[in-house]
Protein backbone atom coordinates (compact mmCIF):
# COMPACT_ATOMS: atom_id res chain seq x y z
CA UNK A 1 25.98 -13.35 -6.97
CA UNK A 2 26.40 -11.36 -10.28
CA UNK A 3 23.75 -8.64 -10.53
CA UNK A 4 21.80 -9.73 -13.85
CA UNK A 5 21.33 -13.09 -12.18
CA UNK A 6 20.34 -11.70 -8.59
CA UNK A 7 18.20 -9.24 -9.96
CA UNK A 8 15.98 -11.33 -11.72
CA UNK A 9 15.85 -14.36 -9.36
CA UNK A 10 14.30 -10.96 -7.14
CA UNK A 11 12.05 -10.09 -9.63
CA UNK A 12 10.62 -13.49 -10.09
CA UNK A 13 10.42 -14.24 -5.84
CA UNK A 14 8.55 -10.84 -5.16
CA UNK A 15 6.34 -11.76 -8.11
CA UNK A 16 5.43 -14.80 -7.19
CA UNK A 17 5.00 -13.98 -3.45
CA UNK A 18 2.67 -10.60 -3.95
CA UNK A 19 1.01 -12.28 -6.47
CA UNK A 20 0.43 -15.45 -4.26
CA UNK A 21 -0.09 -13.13 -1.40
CA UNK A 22 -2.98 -11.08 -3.27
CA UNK A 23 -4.83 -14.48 -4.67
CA UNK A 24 -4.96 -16.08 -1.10
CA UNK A 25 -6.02 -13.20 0.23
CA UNK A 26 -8.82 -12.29 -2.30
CA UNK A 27 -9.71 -16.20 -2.58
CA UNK A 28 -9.73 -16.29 1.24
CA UNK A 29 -11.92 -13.13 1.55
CA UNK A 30 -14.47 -14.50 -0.81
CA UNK A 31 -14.66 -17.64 0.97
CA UNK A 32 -13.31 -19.44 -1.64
CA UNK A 33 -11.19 -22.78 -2.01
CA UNK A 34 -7.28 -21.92 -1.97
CA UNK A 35 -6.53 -25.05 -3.07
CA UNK A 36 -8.97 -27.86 -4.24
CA UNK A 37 -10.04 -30.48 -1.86
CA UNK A 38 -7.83 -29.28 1.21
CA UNK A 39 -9.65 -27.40 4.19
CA UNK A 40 -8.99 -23.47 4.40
CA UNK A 41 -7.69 -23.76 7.84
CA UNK A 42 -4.54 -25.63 6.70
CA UNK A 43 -4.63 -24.02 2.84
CA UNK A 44 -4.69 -20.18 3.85
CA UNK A 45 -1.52 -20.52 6.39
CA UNK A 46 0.56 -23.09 4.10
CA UNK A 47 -0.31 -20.29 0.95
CA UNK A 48 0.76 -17.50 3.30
CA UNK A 49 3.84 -19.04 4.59
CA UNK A 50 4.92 -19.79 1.36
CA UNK A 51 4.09 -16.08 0.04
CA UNK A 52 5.68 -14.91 3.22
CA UNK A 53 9.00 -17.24 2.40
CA UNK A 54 9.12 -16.07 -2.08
CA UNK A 55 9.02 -12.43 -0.66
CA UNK A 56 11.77 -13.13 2.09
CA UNK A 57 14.20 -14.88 -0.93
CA UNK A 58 13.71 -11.72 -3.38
CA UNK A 59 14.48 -9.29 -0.16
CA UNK A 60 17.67 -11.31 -0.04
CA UNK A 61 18.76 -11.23 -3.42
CA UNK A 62 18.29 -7.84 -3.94
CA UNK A 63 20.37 -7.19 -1.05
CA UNK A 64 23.51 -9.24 -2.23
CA UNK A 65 23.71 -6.90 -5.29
């Protein structure tokens, strides 16, 4: 990958993923909906596994620089 590419396809996974990572877990301590209409006990994992999976991709890219 070239760098100015790799490094902002980073940027925008670790992003995403703390920022989906701190909402679920804020939402989730509150007792709050993660996502409308779906029970918590299949929202909070699917929300984590996907923050979980956006952090994983920006590790990556950052180390193909």
């Amino acid at each position: 990958m070239e760098d100015g590419p790799a490094v902002f396809a980073a940027a925008v996974f670790l992003l995403f993923g703390a920022a989906l990572l701190a909402w679920t877990g804020a939402r989730a301590l509150h007792r709050a909906p993660v996502a409308e209409g779906v029970r918590p006990a299949v929202a909070v994992p699917v929300a984590l596994l996907a923050a979980g999976v956006s952090l994983a991709l920006g590790t990556w890219c950052l180390t193909r620089l």
